[in-house]
PDB file of N, CA and C in Angstrom:
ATOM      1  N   UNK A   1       0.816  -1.178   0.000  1.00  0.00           N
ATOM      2  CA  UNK A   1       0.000   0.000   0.000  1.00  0.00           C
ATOM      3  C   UNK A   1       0.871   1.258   0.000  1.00  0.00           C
ATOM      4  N   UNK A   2       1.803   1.345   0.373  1.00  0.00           N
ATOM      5  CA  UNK A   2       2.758   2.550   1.032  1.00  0.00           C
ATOM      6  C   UNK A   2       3.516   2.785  -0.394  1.00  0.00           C
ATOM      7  N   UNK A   3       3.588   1.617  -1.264  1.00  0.00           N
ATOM      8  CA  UNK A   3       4.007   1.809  -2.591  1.00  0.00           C
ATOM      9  C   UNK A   3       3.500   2.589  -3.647  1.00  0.00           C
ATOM     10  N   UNK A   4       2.242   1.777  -3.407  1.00  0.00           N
ATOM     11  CA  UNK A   4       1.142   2.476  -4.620  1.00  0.00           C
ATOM     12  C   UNK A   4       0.887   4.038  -4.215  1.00  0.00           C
ATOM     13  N   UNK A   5       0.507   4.087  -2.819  1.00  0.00           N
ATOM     14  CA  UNK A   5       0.128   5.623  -2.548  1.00  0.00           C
ATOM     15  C   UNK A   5       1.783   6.503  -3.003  1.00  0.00           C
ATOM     16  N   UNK A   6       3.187   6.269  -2.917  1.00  0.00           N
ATOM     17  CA  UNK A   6       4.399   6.889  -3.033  1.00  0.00           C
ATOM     18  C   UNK A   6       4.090   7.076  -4.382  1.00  0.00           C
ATOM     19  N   UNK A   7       3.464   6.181  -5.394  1.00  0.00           N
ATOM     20  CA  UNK A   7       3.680   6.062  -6.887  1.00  0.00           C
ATOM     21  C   UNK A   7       2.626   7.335  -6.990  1.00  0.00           C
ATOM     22  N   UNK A   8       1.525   6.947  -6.429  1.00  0.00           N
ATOM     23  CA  UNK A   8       0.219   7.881  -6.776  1.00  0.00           C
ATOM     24  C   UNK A   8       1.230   9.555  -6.694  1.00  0.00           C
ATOM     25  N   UNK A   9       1.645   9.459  -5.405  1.00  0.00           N
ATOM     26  CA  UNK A   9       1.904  10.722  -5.155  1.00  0.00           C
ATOM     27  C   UNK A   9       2.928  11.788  -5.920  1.00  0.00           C
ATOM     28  N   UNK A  10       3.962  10.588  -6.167  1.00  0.00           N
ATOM     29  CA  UNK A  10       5.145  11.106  -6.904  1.00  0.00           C
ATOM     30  C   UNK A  10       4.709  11.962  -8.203  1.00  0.00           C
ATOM     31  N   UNK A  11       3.609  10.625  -8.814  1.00  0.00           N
ATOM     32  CA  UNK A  11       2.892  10.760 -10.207  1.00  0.00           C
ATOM     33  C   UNK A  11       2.679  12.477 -10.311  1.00  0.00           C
ATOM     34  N   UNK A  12       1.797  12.669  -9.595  1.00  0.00           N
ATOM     35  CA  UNK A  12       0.915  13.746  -9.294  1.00  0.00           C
ATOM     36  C   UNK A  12       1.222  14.793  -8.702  1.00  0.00           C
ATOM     37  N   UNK A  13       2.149  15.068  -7.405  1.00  0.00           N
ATOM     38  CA  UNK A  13       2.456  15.961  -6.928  1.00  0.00           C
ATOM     39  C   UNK A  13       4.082  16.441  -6.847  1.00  0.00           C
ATOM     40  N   UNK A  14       4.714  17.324  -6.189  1.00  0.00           N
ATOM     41  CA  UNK A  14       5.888  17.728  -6.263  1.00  0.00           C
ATOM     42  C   UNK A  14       6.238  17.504  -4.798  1.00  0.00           C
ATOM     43  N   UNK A  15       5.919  16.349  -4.050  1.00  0.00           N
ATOM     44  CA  UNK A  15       6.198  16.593  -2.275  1.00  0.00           C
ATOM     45  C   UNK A  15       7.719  15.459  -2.402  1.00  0.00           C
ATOM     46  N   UNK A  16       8.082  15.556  -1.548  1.00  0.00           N
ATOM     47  CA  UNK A  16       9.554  14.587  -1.232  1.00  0.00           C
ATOM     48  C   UNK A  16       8.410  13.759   0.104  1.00  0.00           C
ATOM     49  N   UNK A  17       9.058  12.353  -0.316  1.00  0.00           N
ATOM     50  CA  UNK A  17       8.067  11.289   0.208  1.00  0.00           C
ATOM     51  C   UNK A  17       9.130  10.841   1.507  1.00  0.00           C
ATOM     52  N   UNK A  18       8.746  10.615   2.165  1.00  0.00           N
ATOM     53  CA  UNK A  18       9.069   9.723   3.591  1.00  0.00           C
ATOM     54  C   UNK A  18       8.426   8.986   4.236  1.00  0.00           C
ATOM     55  N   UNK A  19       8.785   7.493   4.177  1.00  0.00           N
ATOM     56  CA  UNK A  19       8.266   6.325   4.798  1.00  0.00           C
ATOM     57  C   UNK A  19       8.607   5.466   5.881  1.00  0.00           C
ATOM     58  N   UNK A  20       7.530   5.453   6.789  1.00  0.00           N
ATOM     59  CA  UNK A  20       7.922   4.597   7.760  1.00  0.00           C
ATOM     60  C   UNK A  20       7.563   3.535   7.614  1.00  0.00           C
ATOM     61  N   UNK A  21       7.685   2.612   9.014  1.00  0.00           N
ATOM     62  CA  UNK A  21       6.510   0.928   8.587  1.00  0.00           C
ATOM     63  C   UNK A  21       5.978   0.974   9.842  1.00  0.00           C
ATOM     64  N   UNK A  22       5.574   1.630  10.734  1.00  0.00           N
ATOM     65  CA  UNK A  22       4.868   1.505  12.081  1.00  0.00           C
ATOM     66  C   UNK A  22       4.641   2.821  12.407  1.00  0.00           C
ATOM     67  N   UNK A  23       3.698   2.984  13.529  1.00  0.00           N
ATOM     68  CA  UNK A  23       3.319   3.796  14.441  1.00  0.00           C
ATOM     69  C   UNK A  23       4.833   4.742  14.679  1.00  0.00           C
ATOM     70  N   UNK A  24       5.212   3.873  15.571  1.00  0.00           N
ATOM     71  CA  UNK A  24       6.546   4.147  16.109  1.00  0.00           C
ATOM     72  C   UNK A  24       7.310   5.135  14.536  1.00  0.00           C
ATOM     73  N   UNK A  25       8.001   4.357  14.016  1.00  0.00           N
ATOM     74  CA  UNK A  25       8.559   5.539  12.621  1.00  0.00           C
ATOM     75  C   UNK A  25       7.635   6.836  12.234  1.00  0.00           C
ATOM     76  N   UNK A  26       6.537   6.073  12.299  1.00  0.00           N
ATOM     77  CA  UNK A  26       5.877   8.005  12.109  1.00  0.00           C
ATOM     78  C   UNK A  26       6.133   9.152  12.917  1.00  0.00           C
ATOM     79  N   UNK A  27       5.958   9.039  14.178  1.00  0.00           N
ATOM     80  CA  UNK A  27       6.143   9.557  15.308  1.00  0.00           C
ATOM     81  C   UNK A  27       7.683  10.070  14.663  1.00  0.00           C
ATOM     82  N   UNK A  28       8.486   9.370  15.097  1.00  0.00           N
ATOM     83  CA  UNK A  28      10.258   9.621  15.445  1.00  0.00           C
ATOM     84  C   UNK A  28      10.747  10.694  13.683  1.00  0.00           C
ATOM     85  N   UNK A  29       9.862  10.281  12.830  1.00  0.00           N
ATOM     86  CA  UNK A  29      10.240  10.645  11.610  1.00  0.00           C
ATOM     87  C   UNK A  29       9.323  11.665  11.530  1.00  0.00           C
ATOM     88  N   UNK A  30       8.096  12.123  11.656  1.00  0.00           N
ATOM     89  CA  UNK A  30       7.936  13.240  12.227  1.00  0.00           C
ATOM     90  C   UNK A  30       8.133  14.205  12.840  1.00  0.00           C
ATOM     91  N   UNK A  31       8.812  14.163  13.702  1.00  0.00           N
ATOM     92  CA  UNK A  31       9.892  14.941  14.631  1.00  0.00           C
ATOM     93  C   UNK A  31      11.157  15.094  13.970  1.00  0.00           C
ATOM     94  N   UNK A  32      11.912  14.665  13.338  1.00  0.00           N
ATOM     95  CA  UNK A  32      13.170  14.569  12.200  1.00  0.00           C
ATOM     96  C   UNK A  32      12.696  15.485  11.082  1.00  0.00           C
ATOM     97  N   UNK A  33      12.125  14.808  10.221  1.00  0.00           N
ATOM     98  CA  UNK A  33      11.547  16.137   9.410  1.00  0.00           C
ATOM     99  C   UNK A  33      10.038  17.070   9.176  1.00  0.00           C
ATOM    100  N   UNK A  34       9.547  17.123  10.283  1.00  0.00           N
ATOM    101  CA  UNK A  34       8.407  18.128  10.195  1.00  0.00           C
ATOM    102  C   UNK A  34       7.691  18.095   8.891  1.00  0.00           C
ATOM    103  N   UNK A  35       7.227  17.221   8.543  1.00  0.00           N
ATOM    104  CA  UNK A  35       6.574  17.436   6.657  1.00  0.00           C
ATOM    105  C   UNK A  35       5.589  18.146   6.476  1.00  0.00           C
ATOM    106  N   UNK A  36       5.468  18.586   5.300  1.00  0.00           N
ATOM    107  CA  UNK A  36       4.399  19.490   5.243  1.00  0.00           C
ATOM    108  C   UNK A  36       2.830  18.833   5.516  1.00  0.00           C
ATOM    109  N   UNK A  37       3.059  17.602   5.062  1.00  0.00           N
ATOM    110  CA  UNK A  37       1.920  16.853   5.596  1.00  0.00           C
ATOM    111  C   UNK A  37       2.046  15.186   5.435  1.00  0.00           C
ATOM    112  N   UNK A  38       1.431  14.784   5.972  1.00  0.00           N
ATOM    113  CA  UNK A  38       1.398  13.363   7.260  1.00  0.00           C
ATOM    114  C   UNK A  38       0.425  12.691   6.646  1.00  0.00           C
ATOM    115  N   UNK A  39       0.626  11.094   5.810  1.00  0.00           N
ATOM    116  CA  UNK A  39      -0.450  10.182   5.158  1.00  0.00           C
ATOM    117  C   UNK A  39      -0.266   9.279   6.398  1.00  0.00           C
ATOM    118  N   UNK A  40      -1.467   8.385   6.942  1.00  0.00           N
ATOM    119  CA  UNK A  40      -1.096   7.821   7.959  1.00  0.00           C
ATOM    120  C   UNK A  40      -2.536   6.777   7.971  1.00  0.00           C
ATOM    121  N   UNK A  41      -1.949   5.314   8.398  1.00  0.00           N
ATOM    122  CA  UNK A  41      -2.771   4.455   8.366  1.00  0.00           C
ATOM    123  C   UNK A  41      -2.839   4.198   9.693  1.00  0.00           C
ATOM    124  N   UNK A  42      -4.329   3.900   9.829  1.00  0.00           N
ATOM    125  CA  UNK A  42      -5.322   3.737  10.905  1.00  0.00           C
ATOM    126  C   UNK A  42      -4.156   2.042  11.414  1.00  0.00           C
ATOM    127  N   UNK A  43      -4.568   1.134  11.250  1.00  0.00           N
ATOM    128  CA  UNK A  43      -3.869  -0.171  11.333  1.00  0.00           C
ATOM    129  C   UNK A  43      -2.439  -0.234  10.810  1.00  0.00           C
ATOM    130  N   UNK A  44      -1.451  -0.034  12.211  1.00  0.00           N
ATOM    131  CA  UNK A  44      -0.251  -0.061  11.499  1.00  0.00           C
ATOM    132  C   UNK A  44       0.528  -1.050  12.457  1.00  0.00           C
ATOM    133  N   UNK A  45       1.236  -1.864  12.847  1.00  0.00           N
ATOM    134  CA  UNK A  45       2.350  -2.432  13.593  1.00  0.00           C
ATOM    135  C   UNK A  45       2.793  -1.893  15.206  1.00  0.00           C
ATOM    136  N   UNK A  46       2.844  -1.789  16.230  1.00  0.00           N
ATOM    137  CA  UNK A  46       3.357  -1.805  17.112  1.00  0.00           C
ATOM    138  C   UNK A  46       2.805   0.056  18.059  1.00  0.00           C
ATOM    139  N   UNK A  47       2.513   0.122  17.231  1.00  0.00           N
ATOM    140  CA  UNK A  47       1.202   1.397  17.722  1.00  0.00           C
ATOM    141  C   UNK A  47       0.652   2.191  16.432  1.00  0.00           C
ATOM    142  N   UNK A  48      -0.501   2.230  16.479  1.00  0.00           N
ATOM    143  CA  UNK A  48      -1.612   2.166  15.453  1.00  0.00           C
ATOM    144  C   UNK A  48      -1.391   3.854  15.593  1.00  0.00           C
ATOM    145  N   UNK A  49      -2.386   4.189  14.404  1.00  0.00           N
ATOM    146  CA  UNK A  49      -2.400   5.118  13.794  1.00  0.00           C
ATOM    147  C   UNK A  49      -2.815   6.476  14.949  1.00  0.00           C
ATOM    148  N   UNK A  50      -3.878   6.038  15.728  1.00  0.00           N
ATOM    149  CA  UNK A  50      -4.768   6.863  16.418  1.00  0.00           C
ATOM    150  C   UNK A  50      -3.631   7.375  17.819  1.00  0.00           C
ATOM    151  N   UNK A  51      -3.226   6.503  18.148  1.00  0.00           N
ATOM    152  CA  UNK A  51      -2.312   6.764  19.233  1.00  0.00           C
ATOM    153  C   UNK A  51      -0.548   7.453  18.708  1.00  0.00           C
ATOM    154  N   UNK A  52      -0.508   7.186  17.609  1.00  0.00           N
ATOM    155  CA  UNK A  52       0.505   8.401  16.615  1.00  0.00           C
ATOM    156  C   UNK A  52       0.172   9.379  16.324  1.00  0.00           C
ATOM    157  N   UNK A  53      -0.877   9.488  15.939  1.00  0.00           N
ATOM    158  CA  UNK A  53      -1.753  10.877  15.625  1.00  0.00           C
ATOM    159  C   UNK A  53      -1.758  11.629  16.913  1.00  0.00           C
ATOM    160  N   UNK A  54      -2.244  10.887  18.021  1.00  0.00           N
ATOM    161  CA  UNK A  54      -2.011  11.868  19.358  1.00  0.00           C
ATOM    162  C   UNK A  54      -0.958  12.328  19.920  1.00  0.00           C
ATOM    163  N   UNK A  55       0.323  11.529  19.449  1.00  0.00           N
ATOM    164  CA  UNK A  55       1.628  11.801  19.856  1.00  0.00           C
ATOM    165  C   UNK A  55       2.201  12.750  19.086  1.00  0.00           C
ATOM    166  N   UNK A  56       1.838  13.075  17.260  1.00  0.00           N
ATOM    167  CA  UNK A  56       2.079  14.121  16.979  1.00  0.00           C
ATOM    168  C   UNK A  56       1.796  15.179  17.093  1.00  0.00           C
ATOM    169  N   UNK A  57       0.054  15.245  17.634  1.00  0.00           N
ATOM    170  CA  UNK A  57      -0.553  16.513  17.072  1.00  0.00           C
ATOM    171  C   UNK A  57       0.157  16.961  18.757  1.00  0.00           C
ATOM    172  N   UNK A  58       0.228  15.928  19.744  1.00  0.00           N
ATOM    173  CA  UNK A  58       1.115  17.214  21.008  1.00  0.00           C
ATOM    174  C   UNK A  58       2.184  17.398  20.784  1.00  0.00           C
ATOM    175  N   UNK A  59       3.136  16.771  20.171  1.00  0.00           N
ATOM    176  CA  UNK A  59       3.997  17.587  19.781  1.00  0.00           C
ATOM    177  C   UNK A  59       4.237  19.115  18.604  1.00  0.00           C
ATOM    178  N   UNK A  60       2.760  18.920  18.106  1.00  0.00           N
ATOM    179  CA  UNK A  60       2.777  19.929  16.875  1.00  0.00           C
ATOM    180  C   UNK A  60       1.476  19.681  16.135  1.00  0.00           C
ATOM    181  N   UNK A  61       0.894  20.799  17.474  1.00  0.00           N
ATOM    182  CA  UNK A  61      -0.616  20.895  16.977  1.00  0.00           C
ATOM    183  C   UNK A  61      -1.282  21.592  15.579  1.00  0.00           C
ATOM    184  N   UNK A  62      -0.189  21.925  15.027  1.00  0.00           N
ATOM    185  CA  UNK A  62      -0.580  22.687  13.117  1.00  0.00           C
ATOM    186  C   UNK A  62      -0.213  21.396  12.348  1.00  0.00           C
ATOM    187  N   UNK A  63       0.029  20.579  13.430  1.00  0.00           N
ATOM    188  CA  UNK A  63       0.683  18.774  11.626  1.00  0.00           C
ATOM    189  C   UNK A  63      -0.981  18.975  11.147  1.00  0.00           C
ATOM    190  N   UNK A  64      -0.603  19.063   9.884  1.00  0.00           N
ATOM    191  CA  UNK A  64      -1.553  18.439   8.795  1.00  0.00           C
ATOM    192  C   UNK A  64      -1.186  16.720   8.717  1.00  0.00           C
ATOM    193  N   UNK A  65      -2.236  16.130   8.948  1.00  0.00           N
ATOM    194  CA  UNK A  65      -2.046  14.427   9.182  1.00  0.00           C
ATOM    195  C   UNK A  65      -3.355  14.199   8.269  1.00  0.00           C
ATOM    196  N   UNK A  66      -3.355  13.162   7.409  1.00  0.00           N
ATOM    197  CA  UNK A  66      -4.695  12.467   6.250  1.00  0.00           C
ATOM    198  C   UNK A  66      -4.713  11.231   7.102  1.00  0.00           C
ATOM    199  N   UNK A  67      -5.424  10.846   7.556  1.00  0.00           N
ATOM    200  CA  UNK A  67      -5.686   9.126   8.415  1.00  0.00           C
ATOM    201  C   UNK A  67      -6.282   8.350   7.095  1.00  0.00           C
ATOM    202  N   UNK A  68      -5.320   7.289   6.537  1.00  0.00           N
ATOM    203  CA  UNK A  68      -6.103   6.130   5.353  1.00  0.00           C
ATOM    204  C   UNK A  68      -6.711   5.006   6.370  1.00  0.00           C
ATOM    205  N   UNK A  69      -7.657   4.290   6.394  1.00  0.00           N
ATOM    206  CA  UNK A  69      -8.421   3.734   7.396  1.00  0.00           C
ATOM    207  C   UNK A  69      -9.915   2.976   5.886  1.00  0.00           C
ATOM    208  N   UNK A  70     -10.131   1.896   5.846  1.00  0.00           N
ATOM    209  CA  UNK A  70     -10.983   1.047   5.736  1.00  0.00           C
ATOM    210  C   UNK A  70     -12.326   1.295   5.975  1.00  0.00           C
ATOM    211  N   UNK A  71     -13.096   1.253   5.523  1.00  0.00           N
ATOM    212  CA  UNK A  71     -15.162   1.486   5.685  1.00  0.00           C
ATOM    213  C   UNK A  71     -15.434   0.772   7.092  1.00  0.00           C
ATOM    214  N   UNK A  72     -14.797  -0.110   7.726  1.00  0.00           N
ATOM    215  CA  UNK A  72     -15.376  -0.546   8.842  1.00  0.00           C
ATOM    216  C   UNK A  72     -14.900   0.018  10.035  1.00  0.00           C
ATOM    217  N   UNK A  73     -13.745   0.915   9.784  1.00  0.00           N
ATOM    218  CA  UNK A  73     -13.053   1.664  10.653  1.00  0.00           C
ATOM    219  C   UNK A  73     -13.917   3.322  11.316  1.00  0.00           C
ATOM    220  N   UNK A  74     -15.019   3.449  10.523  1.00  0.00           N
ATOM    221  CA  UNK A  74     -15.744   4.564  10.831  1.00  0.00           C
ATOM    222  C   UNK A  74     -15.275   5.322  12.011  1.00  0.00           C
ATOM    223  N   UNK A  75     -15.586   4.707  13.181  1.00  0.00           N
ATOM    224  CA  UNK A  75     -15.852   5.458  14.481  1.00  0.00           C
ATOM    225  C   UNK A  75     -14.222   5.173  14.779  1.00  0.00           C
ATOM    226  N   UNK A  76     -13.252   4.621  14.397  1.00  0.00           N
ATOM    227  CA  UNK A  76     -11.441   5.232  14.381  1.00  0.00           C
ATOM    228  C   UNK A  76     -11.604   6.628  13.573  1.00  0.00           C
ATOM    229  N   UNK A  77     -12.226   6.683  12.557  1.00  0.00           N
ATOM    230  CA  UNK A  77     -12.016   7.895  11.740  1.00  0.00           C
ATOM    231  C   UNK A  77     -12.229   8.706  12.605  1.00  0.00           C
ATOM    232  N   UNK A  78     -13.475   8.744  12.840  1.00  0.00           N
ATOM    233  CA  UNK A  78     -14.419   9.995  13.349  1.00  0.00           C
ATOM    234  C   UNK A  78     -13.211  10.490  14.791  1.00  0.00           C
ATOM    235  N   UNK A  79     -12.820   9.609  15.631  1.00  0.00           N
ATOM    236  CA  UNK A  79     -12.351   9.759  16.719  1.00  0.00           C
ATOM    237  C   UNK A  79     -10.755  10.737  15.985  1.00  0.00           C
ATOM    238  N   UNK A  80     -10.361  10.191  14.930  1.00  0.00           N
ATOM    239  CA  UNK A  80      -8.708  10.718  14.755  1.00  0.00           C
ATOM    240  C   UNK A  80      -9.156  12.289  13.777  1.00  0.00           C
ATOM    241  N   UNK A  81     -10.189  12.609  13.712  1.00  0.00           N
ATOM    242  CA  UNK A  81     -10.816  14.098  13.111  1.00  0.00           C
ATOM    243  C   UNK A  81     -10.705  14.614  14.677  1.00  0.00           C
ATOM    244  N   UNK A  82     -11.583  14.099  15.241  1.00  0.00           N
ATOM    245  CA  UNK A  82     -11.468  14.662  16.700  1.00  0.00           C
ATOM    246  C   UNK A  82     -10.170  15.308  17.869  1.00  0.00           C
ATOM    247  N   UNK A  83      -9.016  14.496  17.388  1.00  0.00           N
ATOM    248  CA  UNK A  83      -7.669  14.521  17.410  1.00  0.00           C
ATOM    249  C   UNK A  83      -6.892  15.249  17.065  1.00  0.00           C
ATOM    250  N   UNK A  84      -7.562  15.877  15.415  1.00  0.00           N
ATOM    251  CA  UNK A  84      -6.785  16.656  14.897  1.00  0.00           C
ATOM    252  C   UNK A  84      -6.618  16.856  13.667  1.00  0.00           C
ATOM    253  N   UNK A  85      -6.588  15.078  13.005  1.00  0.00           N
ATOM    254  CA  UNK A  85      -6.388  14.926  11.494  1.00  0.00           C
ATOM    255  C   UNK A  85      -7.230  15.561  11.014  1.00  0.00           C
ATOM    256  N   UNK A  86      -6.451  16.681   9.460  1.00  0.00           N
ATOM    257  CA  UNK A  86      -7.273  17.259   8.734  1.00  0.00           C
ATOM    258  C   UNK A  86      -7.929  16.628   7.677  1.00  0.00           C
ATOM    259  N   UNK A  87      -7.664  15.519   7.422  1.00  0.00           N
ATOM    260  CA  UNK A  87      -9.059  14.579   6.453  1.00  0.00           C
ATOM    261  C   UNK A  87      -8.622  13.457   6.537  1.00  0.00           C
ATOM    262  N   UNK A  88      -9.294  12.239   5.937  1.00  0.00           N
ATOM    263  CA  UNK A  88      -9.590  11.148   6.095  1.00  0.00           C
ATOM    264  C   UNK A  88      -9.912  10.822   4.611  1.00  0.00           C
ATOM    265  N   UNK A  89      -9.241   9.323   4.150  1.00  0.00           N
ATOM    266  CA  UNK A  89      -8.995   8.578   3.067  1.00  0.00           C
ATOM    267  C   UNK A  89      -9.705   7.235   2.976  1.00  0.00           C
ATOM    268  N   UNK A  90     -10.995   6.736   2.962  1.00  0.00           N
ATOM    269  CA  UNK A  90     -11.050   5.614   2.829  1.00  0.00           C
ATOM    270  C   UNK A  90     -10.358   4.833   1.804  1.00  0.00           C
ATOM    271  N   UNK A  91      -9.362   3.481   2.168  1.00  0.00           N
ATOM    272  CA  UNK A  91      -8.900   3.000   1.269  1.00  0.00           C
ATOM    273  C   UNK A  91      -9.753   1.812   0.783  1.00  0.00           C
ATOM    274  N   UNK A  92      -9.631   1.403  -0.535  1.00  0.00           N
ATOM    275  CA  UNK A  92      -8.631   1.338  -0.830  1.00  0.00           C
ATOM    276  C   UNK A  92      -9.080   2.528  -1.986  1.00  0.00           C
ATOM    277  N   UNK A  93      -9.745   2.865  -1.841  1.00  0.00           N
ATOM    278  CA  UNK A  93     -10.191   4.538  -3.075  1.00  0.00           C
ATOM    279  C   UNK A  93      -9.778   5.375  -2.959  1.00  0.00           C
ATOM    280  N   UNK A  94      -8.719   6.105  -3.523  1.00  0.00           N
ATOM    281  CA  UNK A  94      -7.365   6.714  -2.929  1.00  0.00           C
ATOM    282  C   UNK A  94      -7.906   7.564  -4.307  1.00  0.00           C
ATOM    283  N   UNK A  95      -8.872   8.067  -4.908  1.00  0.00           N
ATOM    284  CA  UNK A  95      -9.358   8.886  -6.052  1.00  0.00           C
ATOM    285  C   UNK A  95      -9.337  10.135  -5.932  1.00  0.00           C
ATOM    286  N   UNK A  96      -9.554  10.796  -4.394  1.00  0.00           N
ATOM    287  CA  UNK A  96      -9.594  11.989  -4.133  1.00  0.00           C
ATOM    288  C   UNK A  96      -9.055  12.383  -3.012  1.00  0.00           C
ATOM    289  N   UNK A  97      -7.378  11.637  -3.520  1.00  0.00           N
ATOM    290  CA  UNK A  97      -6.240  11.746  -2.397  1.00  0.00           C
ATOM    291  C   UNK A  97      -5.733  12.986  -2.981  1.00  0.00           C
ATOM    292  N   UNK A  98      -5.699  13.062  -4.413  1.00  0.00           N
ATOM    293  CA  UNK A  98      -4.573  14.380  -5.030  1.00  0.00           C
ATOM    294  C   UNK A  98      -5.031  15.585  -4.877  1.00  0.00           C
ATOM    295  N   UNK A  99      -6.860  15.475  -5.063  1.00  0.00           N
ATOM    296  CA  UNK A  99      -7.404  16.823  -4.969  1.00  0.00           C
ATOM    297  C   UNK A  99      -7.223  17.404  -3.038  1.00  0.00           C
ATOM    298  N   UNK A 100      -7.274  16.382  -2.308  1.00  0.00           N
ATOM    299  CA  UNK A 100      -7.138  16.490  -0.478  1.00  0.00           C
ATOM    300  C   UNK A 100      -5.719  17.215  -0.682  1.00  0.00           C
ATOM    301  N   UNK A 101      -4.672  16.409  -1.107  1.00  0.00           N
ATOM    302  CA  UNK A 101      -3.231  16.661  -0.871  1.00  0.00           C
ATOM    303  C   UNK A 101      -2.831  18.224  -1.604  1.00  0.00           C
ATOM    304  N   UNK A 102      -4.086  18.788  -2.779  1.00  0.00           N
ATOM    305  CA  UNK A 102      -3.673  20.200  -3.617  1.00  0.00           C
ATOM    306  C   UNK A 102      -4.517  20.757  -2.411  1.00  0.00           C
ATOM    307  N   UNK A 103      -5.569  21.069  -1.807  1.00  0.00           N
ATOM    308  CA  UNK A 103      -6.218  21.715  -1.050  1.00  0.00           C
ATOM    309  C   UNK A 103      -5.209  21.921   0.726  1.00  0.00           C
ATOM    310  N   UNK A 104      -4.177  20.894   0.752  1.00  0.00           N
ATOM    311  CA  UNK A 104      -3.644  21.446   2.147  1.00  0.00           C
ATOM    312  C   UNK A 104      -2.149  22.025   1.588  1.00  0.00           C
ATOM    313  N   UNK A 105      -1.682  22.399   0.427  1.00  0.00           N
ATOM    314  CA  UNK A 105      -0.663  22.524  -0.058  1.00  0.00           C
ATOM    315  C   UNK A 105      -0.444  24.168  -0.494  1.00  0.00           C
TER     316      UNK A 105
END
């Protein structure tokens, strides 16, 4: 997944991409380079999306963060808007990721 969305993005936009594989790397790589904005999956390895999202937005309550998250994940979504994240991606329909990613840019 982290592929296809890098390909989508590269395709389409002008951002420099940075990837983690867990909770944990978002966080630490967040703090390293401050990005202009934060793609971030709900279900990730060793601390999930929602509890990264809270660890960034206190460290840096202006992160622009997109939460990608699944149709059955609803009430994770709703809760990581609540948090902070400025939009939300159901995957795997990633169609109106470029127009989200030109609107926080």
């Amino acid at each position: 997944m982290r592929n296809y969305l890098k390909n989508l993005i590269l395709k389409h936009c002008k951002y420099e991409f940075i990837e983690g594989s867990n909770g944990h790397d978002g966080i630490r790589l967040y703090k390293e380079h401050q990005p202009d904005i934060t793609i971030m999956d709900i279900t990730m390895p060793h601390l999930n999306g929602i509890a990264a999202l809270t660890e960034i937005m206190k460290y840096d309550q202006h992160a622009k963060v997109i939460i990608c998250s699944s149709l059955g994940e609803k009430t994770l979504l709703m809760e990581a808007i609540q948090l902070g994240a400025v939009d939300f991606i159901v995957k795997p329909y990633f169609n109106n990721l470029i127009s989200v990613l030109n609107t926080l840019s």
